[in-house]
C-alpha atoms as a PDB file:
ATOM      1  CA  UNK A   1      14.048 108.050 196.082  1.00  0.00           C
ATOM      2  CA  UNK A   2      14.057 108.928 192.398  1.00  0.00           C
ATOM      3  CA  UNK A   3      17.313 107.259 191.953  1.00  0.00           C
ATOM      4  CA  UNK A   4      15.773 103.911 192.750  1.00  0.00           C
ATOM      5  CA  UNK A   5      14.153 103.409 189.135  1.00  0.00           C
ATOM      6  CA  UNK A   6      17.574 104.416 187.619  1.00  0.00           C
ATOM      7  CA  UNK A   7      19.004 101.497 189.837  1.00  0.00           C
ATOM      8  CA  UNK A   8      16.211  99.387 189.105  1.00  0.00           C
ATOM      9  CA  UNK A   9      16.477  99.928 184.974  1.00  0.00           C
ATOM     10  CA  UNK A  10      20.090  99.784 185.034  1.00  0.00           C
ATOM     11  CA  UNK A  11      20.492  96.230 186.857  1.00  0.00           C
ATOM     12  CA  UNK A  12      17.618  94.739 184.882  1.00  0.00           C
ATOM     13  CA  UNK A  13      18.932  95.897 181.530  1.00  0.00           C
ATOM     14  CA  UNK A  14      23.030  94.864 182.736  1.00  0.00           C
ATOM     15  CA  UNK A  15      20.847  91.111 183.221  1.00  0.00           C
ATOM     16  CA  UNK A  16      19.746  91.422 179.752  1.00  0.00           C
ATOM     17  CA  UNK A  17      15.902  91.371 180.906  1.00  0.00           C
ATOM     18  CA  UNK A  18      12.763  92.645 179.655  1.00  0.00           C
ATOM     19  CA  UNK A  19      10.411  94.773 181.918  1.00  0.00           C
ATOM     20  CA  UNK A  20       7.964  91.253 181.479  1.00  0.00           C
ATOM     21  CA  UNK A  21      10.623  88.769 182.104  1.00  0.00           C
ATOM     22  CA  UNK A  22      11.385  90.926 185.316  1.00  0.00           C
ATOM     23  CA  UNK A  23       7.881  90.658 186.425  1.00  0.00           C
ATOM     24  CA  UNK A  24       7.524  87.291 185.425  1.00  0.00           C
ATOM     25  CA  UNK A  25      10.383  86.245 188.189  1.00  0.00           C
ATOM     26  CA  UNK A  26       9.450  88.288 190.704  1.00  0.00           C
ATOM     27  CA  UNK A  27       5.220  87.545 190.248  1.00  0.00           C
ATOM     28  CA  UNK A  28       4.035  91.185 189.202  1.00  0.00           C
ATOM     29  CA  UNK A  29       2.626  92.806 186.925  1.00  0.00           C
ATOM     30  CA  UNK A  30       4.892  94.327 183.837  1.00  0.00           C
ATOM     31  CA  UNK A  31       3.207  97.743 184.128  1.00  0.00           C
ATOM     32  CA  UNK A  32       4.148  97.787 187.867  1.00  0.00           C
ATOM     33  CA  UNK A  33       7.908  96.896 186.896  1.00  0.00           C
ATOM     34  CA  UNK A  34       7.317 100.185 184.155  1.00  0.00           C
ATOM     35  CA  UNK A  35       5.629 102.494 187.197  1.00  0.00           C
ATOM     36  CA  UNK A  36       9.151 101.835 189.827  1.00  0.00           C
ATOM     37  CA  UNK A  37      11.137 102.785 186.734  1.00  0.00           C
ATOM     38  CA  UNK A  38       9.559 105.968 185.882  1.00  0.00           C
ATOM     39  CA  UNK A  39       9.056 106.419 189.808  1.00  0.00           C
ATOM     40  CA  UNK A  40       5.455 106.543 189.921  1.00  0.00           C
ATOM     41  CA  UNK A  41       5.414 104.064 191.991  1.00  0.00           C
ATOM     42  CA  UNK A  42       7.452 102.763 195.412  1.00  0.00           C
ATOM     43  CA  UNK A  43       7.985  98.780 196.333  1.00  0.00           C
ATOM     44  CA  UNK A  44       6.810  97.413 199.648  1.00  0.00           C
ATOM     45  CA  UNK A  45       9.713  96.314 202.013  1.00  0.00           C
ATOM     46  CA  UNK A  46       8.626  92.446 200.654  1.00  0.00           C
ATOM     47  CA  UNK A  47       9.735  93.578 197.019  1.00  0.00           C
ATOM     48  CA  UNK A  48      12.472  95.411 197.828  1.00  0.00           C
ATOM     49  CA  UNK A  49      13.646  91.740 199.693  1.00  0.00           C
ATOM     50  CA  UNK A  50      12.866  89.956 196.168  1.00  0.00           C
ATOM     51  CA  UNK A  51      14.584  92.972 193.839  1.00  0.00           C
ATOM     52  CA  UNK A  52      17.738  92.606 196.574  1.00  0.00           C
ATOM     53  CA  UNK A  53      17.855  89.130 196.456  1.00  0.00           C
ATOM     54  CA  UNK A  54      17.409  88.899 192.578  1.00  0.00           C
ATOM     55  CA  UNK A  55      20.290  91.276 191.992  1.00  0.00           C
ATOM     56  CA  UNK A  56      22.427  89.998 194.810  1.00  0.00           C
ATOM     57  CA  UNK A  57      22.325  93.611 195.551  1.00  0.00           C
ATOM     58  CA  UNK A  58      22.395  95.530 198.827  1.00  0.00           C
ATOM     59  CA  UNK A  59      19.033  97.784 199.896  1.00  0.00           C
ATOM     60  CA  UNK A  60      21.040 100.610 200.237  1.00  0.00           C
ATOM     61  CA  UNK A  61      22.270 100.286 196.847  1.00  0.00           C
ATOM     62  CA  UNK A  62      18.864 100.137 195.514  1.00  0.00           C
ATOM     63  CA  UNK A  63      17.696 102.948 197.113  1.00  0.00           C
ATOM     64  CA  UNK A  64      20.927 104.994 195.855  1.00  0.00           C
ATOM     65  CA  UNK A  65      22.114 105.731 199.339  1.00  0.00           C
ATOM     66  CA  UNK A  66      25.612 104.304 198.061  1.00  0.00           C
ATOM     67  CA  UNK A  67      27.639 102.840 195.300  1.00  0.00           C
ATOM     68  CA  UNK A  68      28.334  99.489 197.032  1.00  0.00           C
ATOM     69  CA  UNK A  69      26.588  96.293 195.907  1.00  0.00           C
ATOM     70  CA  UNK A  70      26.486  94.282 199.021  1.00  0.00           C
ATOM     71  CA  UNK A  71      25.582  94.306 202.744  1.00  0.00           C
ATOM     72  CA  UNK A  72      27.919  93.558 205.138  1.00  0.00           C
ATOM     73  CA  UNK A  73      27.038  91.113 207.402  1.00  0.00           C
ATOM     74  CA  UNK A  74      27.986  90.213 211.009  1.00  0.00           C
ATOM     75  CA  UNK A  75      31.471  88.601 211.408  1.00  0.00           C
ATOM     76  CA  UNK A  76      31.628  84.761 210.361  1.00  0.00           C
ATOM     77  CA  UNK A  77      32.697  82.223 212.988  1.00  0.00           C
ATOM     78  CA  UNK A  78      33.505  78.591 211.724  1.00  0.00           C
ATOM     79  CA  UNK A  79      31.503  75.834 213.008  1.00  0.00           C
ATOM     80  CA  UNK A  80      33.695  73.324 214.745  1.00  0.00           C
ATOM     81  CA  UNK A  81      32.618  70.538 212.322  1.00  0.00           C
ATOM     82  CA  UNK A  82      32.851  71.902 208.551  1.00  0.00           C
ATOM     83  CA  UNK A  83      31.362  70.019 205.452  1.00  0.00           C
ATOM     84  CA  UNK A  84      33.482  71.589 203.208  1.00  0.00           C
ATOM     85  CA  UNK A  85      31.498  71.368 200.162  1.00  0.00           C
ATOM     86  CA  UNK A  86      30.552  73.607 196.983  1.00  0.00           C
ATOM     87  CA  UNK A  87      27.771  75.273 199.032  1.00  0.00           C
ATOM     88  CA  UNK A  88      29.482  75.921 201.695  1.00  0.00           C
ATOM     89  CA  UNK A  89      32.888  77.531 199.950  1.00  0.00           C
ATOM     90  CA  UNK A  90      30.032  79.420 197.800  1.00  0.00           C
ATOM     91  CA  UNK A  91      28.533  80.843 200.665  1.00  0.00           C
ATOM     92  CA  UNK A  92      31.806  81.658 201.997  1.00  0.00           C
ATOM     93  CA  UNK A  93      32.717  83.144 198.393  1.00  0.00           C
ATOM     94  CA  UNK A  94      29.909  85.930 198.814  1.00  0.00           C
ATOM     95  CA  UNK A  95      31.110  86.740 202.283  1.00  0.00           C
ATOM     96  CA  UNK A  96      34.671  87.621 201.356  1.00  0.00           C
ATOM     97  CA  UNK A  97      32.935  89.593 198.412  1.00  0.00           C
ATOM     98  CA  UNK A  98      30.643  91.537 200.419  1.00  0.00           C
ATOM     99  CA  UNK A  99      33.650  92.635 203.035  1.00  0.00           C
ATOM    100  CA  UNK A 100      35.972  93.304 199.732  1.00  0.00           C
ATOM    101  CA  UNK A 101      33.825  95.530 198.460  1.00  0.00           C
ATOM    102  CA  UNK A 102      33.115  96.968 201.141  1.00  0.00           C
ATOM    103  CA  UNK A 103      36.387  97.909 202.111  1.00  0.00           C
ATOM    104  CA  UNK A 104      36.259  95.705 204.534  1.00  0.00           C
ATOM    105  CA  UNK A 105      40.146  94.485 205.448  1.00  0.00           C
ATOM    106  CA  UNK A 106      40.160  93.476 208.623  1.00  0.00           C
ATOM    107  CA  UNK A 107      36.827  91.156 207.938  1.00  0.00           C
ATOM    108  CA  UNK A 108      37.938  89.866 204.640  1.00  0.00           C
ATOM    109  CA  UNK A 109      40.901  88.818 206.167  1.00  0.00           C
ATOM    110  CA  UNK A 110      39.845  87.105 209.607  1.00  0.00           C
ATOM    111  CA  UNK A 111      37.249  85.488 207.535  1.00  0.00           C
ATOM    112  CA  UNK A 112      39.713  83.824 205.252  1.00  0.00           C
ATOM    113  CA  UNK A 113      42.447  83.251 208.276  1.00  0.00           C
ATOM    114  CA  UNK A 114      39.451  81.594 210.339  1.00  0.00           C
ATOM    115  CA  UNK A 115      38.694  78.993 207.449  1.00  0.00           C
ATOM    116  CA  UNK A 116      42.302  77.829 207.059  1.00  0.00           C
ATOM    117  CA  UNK A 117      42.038  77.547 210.647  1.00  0.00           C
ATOM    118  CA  UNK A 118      39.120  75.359 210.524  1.00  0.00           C
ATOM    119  CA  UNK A 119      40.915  72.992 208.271  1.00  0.00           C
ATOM    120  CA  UNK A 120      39.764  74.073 204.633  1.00  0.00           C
ATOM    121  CA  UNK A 121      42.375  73.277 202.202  1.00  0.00           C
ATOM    122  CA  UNK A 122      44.494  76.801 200.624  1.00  0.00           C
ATOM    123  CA  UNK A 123      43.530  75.115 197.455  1.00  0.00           C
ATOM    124  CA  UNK A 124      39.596  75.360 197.759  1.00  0.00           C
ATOM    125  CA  UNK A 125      40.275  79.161 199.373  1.00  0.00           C
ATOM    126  CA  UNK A 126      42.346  80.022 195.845  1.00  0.00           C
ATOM    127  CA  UNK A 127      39.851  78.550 193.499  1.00  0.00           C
ATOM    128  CA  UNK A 128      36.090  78.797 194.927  1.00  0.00           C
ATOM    129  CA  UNK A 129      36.668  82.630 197.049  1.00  0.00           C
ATOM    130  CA  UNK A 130      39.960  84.638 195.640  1.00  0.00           C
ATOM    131  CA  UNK A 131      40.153  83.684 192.400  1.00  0.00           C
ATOM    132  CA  UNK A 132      36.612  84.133 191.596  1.00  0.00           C
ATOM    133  CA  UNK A 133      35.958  87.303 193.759  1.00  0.00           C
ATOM    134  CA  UNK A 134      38.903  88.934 191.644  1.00  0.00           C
ATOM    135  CA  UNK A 135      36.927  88.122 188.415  1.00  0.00           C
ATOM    136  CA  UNK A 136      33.666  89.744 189.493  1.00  0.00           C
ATOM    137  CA  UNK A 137      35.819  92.926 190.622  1.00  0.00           C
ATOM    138  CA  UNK A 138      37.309  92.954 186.863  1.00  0.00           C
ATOM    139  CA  UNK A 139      33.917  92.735 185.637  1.00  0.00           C
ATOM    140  CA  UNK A 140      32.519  95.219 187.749  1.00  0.00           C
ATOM    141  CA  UNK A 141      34.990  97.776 186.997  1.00  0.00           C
ATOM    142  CA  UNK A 142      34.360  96.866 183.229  1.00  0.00           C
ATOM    143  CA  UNK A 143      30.876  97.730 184.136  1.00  0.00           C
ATOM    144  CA  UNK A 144      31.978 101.313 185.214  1.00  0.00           C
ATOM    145  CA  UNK A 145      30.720 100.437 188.884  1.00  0.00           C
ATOM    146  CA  UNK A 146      34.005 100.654 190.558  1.00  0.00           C
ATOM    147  CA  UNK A 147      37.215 103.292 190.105  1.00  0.00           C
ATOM    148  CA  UNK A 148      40.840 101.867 189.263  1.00  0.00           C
ATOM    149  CA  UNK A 149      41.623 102.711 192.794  1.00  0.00           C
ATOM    150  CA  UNK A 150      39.102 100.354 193.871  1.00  0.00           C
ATOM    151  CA  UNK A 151      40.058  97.730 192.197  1.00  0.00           C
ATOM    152  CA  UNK A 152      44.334  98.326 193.253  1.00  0.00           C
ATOM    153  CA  UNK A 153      42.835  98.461 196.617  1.00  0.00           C
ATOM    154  CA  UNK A 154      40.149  94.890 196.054  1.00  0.00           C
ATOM    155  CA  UNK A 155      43.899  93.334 194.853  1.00  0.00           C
ATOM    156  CA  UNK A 156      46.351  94.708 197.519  1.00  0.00           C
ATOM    157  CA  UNK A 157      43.618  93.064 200.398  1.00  0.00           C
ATOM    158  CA  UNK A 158      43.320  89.882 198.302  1.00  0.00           C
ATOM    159  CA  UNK A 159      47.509  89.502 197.995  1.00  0.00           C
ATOM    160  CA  UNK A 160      47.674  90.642 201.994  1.00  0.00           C
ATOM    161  CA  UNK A 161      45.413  87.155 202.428  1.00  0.00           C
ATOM    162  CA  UNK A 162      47.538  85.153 200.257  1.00  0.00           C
ATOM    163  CA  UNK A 163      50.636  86.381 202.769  1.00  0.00           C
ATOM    164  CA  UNK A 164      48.417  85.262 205.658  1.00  0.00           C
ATOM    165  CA  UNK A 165      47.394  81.986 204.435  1.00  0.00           C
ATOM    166  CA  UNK A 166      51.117  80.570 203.204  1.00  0.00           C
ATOM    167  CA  UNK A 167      51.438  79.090 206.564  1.00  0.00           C
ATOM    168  CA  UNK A 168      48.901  77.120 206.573  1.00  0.00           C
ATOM    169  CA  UNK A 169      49.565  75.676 203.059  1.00  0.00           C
ATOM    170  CA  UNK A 170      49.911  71.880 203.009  1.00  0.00           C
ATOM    171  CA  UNK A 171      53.209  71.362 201.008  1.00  0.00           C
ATOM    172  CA  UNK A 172      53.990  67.878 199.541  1.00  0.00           C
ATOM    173  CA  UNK A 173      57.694  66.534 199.878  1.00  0.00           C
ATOM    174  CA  UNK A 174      60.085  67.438 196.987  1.00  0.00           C
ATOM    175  CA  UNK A 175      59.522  66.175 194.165  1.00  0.00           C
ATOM    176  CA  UNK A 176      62.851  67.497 191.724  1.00  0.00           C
ATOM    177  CA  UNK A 177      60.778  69.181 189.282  1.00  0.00           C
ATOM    178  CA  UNK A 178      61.286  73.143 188.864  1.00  0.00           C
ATOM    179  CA  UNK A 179      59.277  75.944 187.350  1.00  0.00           C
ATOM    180  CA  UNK A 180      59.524  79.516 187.138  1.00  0.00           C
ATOM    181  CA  UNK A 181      56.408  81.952 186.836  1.00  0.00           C
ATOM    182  CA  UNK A 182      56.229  85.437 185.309  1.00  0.00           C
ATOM    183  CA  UNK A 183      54.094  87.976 183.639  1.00  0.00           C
ATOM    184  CA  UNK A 184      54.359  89.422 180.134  1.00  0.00           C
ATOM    185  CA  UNK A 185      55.555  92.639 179.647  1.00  0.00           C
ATOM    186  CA  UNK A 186      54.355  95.479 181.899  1.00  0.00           C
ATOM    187  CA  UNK A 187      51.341  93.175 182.513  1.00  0.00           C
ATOM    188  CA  UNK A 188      50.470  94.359 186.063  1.00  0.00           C
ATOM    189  CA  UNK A 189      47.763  91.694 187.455  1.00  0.00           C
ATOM    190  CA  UNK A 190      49.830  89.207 188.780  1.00  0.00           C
ATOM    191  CA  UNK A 191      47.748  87.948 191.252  1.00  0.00           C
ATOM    192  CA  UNK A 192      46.805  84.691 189.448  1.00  0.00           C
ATOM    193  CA  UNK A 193      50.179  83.426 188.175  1.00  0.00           C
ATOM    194  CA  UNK A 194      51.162  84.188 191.652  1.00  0.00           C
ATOM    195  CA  UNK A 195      48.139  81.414 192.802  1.00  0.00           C
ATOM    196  CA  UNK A 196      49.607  79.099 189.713  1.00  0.00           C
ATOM    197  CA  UNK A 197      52.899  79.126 191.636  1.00  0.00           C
ATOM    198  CA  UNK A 198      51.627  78.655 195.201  1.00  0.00           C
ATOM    199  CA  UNK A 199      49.483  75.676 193.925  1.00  0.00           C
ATOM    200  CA  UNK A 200      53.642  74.435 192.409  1.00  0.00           C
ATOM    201  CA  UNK A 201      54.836  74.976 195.454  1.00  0.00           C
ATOM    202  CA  UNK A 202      52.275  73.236 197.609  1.00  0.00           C
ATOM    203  CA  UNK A 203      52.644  70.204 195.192  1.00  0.00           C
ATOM    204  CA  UNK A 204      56.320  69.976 196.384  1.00  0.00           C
ATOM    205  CA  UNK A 205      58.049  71.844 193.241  1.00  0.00           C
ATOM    206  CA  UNK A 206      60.660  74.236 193.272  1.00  0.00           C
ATOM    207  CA  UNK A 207      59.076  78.170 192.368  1.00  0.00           C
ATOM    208  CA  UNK A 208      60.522  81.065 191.494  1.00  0.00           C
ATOM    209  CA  UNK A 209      58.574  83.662 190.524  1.00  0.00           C
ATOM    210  CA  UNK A 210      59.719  87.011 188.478  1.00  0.00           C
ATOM    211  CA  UNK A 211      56.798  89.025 188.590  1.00  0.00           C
ATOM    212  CA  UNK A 212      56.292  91.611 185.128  1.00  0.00           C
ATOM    213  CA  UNK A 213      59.294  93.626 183.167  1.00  0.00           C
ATOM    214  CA  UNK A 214      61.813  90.906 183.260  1.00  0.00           C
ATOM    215  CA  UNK A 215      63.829  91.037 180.282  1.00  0.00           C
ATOM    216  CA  UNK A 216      64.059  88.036 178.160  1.00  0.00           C
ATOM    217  CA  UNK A 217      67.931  87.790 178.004  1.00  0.00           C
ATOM    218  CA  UNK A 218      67.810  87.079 182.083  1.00  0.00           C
ATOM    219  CA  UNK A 219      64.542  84.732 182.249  1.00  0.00           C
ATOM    220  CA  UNK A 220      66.871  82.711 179.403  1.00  0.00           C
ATOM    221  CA  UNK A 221      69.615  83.040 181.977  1.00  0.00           C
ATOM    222  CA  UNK A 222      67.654  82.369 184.598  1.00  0.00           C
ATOM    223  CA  UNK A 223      66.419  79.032 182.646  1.00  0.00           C
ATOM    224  CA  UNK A 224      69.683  77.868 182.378  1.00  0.00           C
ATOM    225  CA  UNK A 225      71.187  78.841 186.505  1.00  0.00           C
ATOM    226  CA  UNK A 226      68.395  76.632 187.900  1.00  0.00           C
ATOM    227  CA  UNK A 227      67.994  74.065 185.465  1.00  0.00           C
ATOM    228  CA  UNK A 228      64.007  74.859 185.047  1.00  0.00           C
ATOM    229  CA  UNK A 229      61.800  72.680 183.535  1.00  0.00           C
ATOM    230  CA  UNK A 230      58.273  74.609 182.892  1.00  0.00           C
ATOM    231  CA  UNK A 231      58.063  77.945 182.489  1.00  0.00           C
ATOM    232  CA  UNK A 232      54.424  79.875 183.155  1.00  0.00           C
ATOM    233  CA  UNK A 233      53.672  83.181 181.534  1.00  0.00           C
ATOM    234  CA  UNK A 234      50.806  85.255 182.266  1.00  0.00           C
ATOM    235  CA  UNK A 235      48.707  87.244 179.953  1.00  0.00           C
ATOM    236  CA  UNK A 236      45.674  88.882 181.388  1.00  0.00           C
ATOM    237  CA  UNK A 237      45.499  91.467 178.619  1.00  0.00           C
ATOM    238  CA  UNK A 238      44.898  90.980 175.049  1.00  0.00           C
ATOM    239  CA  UNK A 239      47.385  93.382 173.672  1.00  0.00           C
ATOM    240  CA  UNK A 240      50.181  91.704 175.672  1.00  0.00           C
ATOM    241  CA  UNK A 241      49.734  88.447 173.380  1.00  0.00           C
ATOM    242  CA  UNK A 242      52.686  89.162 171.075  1.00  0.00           C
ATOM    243  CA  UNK A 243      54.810  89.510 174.375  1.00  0.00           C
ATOM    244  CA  UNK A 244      54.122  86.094 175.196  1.00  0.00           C
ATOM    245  CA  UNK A 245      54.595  85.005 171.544  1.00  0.00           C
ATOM    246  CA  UNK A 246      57.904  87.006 171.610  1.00  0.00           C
ATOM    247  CA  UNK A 247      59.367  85.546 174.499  1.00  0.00           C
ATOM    248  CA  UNK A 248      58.272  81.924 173.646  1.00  0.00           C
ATOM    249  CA  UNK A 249      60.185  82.594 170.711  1.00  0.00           C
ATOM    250  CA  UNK A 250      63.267  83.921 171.935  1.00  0.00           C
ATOM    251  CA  UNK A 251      63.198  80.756 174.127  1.00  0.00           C
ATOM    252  CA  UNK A 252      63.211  78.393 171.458  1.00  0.00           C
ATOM    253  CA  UNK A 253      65.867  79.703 169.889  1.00  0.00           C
ATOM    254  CA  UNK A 254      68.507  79.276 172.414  1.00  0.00           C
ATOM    255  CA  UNK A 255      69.785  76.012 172.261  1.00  0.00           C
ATOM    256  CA  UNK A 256      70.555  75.989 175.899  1.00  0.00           C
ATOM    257  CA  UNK A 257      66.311  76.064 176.808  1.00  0.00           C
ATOM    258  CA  UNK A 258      65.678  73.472 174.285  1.00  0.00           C
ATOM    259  CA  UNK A 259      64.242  70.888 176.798  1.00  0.00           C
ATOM    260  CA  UNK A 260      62.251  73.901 178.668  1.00  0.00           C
ATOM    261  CA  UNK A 261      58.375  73.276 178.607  1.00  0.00           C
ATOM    262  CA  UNK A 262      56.297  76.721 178.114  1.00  0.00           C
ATOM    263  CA  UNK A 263      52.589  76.909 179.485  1.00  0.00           C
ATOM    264  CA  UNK A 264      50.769  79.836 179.379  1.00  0.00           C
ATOM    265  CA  UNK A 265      47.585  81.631 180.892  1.00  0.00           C
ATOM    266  CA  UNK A 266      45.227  84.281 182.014  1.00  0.00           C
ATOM    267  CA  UNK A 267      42.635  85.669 180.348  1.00  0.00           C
ATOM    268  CA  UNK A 268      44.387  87.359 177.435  1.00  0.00           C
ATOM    269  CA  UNK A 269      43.984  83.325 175.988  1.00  0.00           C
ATOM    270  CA  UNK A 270      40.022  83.334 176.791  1.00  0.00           C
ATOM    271  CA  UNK A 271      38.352  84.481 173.775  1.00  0.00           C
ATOM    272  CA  UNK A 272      40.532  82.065 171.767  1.00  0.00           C
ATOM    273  CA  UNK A 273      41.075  78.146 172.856  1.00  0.00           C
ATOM    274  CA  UNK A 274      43.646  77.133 170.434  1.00  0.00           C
ATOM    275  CA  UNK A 275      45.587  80.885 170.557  1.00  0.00           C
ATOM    276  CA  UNK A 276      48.195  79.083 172.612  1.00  0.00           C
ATOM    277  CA  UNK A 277      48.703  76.567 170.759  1.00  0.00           C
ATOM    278  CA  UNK A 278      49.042  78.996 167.785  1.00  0.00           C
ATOM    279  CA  UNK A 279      52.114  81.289 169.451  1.00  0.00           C
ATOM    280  CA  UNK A 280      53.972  77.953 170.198  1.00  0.00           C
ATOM    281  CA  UNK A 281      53.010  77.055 174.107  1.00  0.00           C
ATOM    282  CA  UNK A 282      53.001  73.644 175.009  1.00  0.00           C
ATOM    283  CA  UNK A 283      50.065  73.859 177.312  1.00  0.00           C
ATOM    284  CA  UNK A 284      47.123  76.319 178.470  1.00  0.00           C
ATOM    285  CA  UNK A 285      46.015  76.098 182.097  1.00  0.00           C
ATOM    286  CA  UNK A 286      42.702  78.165 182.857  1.00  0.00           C
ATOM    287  CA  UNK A 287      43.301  78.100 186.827  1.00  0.00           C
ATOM    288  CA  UNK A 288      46.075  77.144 188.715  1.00  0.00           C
ATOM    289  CA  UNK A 289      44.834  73.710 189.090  1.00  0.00           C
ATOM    290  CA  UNK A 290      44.383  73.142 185.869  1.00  0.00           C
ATOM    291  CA  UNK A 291      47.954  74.599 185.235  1.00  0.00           C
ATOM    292  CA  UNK A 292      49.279  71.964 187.922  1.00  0.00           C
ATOM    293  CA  UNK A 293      48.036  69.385 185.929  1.00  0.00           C
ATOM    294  CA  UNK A 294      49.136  71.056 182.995  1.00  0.00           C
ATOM    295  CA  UNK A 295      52.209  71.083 184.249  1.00  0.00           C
ATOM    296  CA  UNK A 296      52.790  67.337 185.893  1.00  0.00           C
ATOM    297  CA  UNK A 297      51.839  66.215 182.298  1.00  0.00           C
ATOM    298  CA  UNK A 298      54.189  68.047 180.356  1.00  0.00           C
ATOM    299  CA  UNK A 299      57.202  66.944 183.068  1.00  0.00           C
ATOM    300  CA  UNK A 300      56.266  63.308 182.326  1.00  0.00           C
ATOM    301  CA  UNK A 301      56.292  63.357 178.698  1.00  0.00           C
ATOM    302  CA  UNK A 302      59.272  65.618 178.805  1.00  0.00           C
ATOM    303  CA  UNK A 303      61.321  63.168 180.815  1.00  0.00           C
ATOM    304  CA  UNK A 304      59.721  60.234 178.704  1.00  0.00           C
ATOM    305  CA  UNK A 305      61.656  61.702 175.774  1.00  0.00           C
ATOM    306  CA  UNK A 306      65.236  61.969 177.396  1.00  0.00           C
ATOM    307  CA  UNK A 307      67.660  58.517 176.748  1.00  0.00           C
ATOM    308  CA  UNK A 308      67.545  55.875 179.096  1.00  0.00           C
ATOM    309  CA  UNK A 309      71.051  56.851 180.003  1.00  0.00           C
ATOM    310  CA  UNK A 310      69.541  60.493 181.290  1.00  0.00           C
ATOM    311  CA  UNK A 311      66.131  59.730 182.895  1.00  0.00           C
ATOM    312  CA  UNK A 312      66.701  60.810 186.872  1.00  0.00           C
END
C-alpha cells in the first residue's frame, strides 16, 4: 500500500494544503496526517470514507490500484417528477464525470439521453454537465493525470451526446437573424463554439458552422453568400490570439462585411477581460449563453443603426 502516502501527499499538496490544515478538516492529529505519508501508518475504512470524500476521489485511486479518480456508480434512472435545480444538475454533473472518466460510453450517454427524456432543458445539460465536465478533463490533463488520448477519447463521447441530444432540443421559431461559428486557425477543441451555435440555433437563428482551417478569403465569402450578421470565433489557446486578431482584421477591411458583428470566445480570452476588446471584437461571451445574449444585443444595436428606409 506504499503508494497510498504518495496519493495522499500529492492530492493534498495539488489543494494547496498544509499537513495541519489537512488534519484540521478531517479532525486528526497533524503527526497522523505526517505517519500515512511516510507510510508508517494505515487509515481505518472511516478515514479512508473522509480522505475519498474530501478529494472527490475514488478508494481505489487512493490505494493506487488505478489511475482513475472516481467510482462508478450504479446506472441512474430519472425520477418521474424532477426538480430541476442547481443541486440536482450538480449531482447529475459528477455522474456523467465519473462514467467519462471512466470510460464509461454507454453510461455517460444513457445518463444524459434519460435526462432529456425526463424533460431537462439541452440548455441546463450544455452548461451545468458538458461544458463543465470538459473543463475539469483540461485541467486534469494539465495536471499530468490523464494522456492526450484520454482526453480525444473524454471529447469524442461528449460530441457523440451532443448528436444524441439535438432531437430533443427545443427550437424557437425563426427569427431572421444569421450567424456563422468557427475556430481559429488549426485550433482543434471545437466542442464549445459548437455548444455556442446549438444554443443559436435553439433560439431560432440561422447556424452555420465551419469548424478550424477555414481560410479567411472564403469565411469573407461566406459572409457575403448568406448575408450573416454575427460571426463567433473560437480561441481556446493562447498562441492562436493573433489568428483571431488577423481574421477580425481582414474582415474589417472588406467593405462588403462592414455591417458584420464579430464576437469572440474560449479560453484563449480568460487571463485577459478586455483582450477582446483590444484585437477589435465587438463582444466576448464566456459560455454559450452568455454568447446568446452577446449576440441578441449586438443584432439590436446593429439594426438600430441602419436608416429607417432599411430596418426589416
Amino acid at each position: 500500500m506504499e503508494k497510498f502516502g504518495v496519493r495522499l501527499k500529492s492530492l493534498r499538496k495539488e489543494h494547496k494544503l498544509r499537513q495541519k490544515d489537512l488534519a484540521q478538516a478531517l479532525g486528526l492529529a497533524q503527526t497522523t496526517i505526517a505517519n500515512y505519508e511516510m507510510n508508517i501508518r494505515f487509515p481505518n475504512e472511516e478515514i479512508l470514507k473522509k480522505l475519498s470524500e474530501y478529494f472527490n476521489v475514488s478508494y481505489d485511486y487512493l490505494l493506487g490500484r488505478n489511475n482513475l479518480f472516481y467510482e462508478v456508480k450504479p446506472p441512474f434512472i430519472p425520477p418521474k417528477k424532477l426538480d430541476h435545480n442547481e443541486a440536482y444538475l450538480s449531482d447529475l454533473y459528477k455522474r456523467y464525470l465519473m462514467h467519462l472518466l471512466n470510460g464509461k460510453k454507454k453510461l455517460a450517454t444513457d445518463l444524459m439521453i434519460h435526462s432529456a427524456k425526463s424533460g431537462i432543458d439541452i440548455r441546463d445539460i450544455y452548461l451545468h454537465i458538458l461544458d463543465p465536465s470538459l473543463k475539469e478533463v483540461g485541467r486534469l490533463w494539465e495536471l499530468g493525470r490523464i494522456t492526450v488520448a484520454d482526453e480525444h477519447y473524454f471529447s469524442f463521447i461528449t460530441q457523440h451526446v451532443m448528436s444524441l441530444l439535438h432531437p430533443y432540443s427545443d427550437i424557437s421559431p425563426k427569427v431572421n437573424r444569421s450567424i456563422l461559428t468557427l475556430s481559429a486557425g488549426s485550433e482543434q477543441h471545437n466542442i464549445g463554439i459548437r455548444m455556442v451555435t446549438d444554443f443559436f440555433e435553439m433560439d431560432g437563428w440561422d447556424t452555420y458552422f465551419l469548424g478550424s482551417n477555414t481560410p479567411t478569403k472564403s469565411i469573407i465569402a461566406f459572409i457575403k453568400k448568406y448575408s450573416i450578421d454575427i460571426m463567433a470565433i473560437s480561441c481556446t489557446m493562447n498562441y492562436h490570439v493573433n489568428s483571431v486578431e488577423n481574421i477580425i482584421d481582414t474582415i474589417r477591411r472588406n467593405d462588403d462585411c462592414k455591417t458584420v458583428k464579430i464576437m469572440v470566445g474560449g479560453s484563449g480570452f480568460y487571463h485577459d477581460p478586455n483582450l477582446w476588446r483590444k484585437i477589435g471584437a465587438d463582444g466576448f461571451g464566456y459560455d454559450a449563453k452568455e454568447a446568446l445574449i452577446q449576440g441578441n444585443n449586438l443584432v439590436v444595436r446593429k439594426k438600430s443603426n441602419r436608416l429607417p428606409n432599411e430596418i426589416e
